[in-house]
PDB file of N, CA and C in Angstrom:
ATOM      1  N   UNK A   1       0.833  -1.185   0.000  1.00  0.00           N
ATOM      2  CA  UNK A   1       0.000   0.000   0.000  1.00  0.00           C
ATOM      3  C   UNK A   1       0.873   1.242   0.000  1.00  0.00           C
ATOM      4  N   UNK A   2       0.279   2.099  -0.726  1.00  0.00           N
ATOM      5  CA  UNK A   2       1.296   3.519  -0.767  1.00  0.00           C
ATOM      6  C   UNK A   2       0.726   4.722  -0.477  1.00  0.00           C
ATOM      7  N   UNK A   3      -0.216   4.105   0.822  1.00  0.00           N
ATOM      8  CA  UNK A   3      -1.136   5.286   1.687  1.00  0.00           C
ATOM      9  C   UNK A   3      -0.224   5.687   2.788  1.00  0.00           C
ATOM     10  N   UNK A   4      -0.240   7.716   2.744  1.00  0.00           N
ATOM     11  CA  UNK A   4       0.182   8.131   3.969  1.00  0.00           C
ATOM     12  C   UNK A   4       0.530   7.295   5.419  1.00  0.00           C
ATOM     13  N   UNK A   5      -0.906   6.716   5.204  1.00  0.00           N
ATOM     14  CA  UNK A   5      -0.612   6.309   7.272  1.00  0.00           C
ATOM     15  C   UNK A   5      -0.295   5.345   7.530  1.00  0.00           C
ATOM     16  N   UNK A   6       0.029   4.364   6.422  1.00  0.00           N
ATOM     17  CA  UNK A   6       0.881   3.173   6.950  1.00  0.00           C
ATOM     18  C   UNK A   6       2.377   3.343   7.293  1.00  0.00           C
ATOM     19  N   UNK A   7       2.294   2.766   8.524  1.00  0.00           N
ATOM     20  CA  UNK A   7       3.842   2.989   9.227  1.00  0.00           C
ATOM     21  C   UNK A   7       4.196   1.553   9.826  1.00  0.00           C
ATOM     22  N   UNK A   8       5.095   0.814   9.466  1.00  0.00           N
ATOM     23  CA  UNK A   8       5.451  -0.676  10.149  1.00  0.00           C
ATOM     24  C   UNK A   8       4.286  -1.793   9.874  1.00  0.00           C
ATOM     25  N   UNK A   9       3.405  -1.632   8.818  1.00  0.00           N
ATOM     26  CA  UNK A   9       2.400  -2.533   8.395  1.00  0.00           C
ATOM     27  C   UNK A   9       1.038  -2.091   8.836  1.00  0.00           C
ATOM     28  N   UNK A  10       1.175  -0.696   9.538  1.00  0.00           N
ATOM     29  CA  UNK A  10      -0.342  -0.559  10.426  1.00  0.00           C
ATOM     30  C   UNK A  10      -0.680   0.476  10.154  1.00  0.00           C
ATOM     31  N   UNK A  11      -1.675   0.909   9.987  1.00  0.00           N
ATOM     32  CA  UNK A  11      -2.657   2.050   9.538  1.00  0.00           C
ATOM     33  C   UNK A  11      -2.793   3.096  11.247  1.00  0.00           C
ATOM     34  N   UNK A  12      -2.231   4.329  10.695  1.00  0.00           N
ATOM     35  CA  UNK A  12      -1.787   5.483  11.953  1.00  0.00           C
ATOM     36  C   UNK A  12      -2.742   5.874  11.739  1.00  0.00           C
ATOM     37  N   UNK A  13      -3.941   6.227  11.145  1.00  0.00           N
ATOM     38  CA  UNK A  13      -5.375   7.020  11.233  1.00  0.00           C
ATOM     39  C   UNK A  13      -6.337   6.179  12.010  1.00  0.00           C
ATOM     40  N   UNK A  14      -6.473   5.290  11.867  1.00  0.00           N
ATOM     41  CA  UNK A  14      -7.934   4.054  12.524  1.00  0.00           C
ATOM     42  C   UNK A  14      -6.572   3.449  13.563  1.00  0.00           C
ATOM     43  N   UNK A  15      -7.824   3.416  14.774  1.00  0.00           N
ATOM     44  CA  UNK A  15      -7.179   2.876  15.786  1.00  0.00           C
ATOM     45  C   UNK A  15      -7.311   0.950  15.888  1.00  0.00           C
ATOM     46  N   UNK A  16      -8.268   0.676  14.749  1.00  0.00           N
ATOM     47  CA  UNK A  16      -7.971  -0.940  14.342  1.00  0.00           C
ATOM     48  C   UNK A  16      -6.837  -1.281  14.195  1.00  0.00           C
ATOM     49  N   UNK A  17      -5.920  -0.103  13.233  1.00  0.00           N
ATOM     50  CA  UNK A  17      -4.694  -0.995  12.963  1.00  0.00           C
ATOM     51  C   UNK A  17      -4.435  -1.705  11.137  1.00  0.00           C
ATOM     52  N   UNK A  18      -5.612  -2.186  10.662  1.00  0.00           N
ATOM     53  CA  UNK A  18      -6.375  -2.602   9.999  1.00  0.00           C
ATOM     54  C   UNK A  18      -6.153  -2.117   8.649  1.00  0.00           C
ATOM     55  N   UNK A  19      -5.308  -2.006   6.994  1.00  0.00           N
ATOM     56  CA  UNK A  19      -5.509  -1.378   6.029  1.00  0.00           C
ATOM     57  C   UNK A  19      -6.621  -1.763   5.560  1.00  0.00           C
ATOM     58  N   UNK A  20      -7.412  -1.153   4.896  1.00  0.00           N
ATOM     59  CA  UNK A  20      -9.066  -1.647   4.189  1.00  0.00           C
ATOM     60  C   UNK A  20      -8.395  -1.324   3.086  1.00  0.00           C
ATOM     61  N   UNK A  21      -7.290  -0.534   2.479  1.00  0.00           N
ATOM     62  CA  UNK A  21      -6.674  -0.343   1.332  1.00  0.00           C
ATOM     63  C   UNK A  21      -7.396   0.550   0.332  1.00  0.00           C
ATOM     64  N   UNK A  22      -7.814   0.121  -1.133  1.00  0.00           N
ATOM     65  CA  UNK A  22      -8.744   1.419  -1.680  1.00  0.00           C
ATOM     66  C   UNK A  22     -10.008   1.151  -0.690  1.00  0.00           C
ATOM     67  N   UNK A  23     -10.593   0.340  -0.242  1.00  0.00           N
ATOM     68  CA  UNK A  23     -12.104   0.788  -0.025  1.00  0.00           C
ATOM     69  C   UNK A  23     -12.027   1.924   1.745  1.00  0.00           C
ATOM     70  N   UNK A  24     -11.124   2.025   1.675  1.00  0.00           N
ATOM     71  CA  UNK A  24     -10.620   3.383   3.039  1.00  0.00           C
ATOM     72  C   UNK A  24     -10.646   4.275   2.732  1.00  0.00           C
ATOM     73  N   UNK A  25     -11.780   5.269   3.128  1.00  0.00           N
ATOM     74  CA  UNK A  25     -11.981   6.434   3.366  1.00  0.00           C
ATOM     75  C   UNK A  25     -10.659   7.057   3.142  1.00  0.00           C
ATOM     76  N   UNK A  26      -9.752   6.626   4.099  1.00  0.00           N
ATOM     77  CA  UNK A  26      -8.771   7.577   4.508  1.00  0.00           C
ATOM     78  C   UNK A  26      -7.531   7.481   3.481  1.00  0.00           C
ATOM     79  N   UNK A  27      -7.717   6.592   2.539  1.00  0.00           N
ATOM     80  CA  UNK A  27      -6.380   6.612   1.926  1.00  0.00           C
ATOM     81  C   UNK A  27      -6.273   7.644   0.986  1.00  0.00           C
ATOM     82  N   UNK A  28      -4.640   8.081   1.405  1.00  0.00           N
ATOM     83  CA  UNK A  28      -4.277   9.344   0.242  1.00  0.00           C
ATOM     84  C   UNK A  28      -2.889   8.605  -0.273  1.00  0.00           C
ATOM     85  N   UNK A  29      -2.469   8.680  -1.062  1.00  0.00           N
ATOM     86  CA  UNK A  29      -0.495   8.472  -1.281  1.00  0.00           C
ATOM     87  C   UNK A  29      -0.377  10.146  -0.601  1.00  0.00           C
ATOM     88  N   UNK A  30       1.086   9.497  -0.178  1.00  0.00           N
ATOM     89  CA  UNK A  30       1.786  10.766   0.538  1.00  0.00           C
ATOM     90  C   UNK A  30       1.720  12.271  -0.375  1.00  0.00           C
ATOM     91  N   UNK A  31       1.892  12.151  -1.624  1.00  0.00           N
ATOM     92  CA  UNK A  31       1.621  13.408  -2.713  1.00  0.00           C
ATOM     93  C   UNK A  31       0.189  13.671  -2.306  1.00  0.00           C
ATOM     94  N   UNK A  32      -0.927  13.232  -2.243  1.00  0.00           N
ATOM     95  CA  UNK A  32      -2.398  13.308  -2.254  1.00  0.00           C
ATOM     96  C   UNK A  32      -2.070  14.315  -0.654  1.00  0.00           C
ATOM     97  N   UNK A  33      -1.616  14.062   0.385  1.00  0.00           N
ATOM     98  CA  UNK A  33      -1.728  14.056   1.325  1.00  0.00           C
ATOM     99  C   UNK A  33      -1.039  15.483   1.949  1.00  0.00           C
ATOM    100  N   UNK A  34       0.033  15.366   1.185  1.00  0.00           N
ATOM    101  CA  UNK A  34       0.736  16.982   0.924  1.00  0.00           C
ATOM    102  C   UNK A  34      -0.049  17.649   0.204  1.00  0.00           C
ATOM    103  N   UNK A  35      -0.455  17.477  -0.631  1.00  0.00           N
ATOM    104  CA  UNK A  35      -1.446  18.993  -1.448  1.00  0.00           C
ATOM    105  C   UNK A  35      -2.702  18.785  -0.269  1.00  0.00           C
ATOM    106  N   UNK A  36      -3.131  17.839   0.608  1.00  0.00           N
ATOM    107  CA  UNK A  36      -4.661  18.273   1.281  1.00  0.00           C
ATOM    108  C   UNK A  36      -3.397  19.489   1.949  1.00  0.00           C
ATOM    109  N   UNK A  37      -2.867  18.822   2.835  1.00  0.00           N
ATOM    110  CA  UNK A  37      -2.164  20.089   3.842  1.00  0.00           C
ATOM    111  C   UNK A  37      -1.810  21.367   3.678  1.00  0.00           C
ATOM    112  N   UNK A  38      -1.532  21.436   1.548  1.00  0.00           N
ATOM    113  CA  UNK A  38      -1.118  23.082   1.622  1.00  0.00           C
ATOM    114  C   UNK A  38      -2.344  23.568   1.453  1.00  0.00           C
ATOM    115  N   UNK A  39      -3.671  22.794   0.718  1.00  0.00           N
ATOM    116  CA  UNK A  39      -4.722  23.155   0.920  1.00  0.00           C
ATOM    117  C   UNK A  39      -5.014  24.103   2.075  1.00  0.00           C
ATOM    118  N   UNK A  40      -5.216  22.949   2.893  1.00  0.00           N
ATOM    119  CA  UNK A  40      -5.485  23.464   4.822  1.00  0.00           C
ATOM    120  C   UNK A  40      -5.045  24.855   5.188  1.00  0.00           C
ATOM    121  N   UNK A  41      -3.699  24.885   4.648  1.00  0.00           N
ATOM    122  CA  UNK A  41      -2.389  26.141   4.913  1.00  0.00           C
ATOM    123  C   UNK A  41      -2.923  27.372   4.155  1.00  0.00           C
ATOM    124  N   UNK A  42      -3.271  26.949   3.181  1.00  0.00           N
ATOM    125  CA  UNK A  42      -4.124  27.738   1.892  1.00  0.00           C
ATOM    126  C   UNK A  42      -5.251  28.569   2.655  1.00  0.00           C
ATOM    127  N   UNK A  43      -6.043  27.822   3.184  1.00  0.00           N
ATOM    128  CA  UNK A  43      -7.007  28.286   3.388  1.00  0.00           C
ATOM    129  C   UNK A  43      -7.396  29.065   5.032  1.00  0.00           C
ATOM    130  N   UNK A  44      -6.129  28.567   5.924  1.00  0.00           N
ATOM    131  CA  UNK A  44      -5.872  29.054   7.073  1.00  0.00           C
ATOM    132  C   UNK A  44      -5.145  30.479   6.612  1.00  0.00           C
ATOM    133  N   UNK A  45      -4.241  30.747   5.985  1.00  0.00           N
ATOM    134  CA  UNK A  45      -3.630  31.691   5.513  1.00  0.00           C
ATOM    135  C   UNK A  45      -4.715  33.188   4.858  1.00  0.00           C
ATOM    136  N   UNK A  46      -5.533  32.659   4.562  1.00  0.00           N
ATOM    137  CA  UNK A  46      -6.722  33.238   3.843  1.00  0.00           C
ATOM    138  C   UNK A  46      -7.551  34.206   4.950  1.00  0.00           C
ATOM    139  N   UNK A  47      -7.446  33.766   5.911  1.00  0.00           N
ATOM    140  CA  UNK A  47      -8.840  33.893   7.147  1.00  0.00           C
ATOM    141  C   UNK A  47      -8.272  34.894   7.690  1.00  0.00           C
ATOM    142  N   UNK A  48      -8.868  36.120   8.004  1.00  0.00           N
ATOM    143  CA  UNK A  48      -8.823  37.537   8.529  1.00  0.00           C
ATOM    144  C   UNK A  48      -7.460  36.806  10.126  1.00  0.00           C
ATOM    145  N   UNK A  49      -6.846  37.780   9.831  1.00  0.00           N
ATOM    146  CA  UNK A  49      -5.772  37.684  11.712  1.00  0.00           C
ATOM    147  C   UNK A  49      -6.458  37.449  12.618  1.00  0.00           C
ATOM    148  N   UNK A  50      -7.626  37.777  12.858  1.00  0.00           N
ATOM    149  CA  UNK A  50      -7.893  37.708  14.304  1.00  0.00           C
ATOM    150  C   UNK A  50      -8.660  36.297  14.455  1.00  0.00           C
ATOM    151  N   UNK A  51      -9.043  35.868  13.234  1.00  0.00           N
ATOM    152  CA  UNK A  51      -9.574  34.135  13.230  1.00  0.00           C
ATOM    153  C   UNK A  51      -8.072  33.383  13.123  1.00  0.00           C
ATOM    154  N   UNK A  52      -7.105  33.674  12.163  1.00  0.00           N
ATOM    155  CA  UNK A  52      -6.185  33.012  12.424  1.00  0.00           C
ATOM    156  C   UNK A  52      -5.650  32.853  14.459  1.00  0.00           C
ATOM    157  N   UNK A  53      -5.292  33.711  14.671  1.00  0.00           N
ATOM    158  CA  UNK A  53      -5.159  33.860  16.030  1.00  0.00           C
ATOM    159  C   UNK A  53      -5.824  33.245  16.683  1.00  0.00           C
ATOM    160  N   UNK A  54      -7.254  33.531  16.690  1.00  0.00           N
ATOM    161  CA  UNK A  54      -8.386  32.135  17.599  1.00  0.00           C
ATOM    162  C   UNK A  54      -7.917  31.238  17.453  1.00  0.00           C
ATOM    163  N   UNK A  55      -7.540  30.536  15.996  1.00  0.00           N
ATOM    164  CA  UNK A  55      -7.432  28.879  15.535  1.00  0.00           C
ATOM    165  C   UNK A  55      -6.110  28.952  16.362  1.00  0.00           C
ATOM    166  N   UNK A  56      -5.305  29.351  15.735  1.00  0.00           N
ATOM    167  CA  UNK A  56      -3.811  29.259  16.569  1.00  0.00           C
ATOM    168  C   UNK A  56      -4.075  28.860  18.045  1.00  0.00           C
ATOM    169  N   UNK A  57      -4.564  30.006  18.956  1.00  0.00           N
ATOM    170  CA  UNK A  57      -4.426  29.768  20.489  1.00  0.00           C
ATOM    171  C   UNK A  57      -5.415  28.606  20.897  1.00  0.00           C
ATOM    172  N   UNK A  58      -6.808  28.568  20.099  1.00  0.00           N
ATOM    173  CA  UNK A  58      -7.106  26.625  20.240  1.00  0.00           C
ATOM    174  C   UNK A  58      -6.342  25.405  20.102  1.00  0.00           C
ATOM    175  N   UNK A  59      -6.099  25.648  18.991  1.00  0.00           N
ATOM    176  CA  UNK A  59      -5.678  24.237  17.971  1.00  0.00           C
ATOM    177  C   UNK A  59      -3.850  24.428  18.472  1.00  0.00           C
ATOM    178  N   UNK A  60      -3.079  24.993  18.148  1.00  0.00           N
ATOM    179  CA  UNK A  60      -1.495  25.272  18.033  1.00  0.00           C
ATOM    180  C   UNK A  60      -0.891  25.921  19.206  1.00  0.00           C
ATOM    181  N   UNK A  61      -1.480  26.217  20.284  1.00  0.00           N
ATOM    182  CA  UNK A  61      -0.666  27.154  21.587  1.00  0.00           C
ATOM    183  C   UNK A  61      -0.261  27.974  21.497  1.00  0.00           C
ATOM    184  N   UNK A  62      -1.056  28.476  20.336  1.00  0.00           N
ATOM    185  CA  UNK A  62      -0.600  30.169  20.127  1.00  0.00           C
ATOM    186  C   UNK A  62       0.301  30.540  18.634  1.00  0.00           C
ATOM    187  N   UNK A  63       0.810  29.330  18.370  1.00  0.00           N
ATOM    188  CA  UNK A  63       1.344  29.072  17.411  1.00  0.00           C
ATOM    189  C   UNK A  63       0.775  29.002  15.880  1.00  0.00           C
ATOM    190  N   UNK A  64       1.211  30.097  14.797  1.00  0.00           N
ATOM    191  CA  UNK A  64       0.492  29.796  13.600  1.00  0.00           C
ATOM    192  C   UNK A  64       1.174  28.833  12.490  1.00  0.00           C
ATOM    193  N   UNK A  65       1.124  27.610  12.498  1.00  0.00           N
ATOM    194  CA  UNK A  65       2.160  26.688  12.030  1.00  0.00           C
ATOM    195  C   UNK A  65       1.786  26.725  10.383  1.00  0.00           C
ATOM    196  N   UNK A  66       1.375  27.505   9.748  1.00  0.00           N
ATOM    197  CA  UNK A  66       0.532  27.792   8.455  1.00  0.00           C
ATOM    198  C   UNK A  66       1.457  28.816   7.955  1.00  0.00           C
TER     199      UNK A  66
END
């Protein structure tokens, strides 16, 4: 399998453990998986300062990792 979350034979997203392989929701290849993230970055980057800042001091400790 040449999905992101396999690490040592086991699937890091589902706490089964379990690859379901294509029929998984969750599978991206690592390229698929980098463009969701600059997406994410994309679109965090986008959002007025003072929402960035909210998300930051929830989600990141203050930190804008975007």
């Amino acid at each position: 399998m040449d999905c992101f979350a396999m690490k040592d034979g086991k699937c890091n997203v589902l706490r089964c453990g379990k690859c379901g392989g294509g029929t998984c929701h969750f599978h991206k290849t690592r390229e698929e998986q980098a463009q969701s993230l600059e997406k994410v970055s994309e679109r965090l980057r986008s959002l007025p300062e003072y929402q960035q800042e909210a998300i930051a001091d929830k989600y990141y400790g203050g930190v804008k990792k975007w």
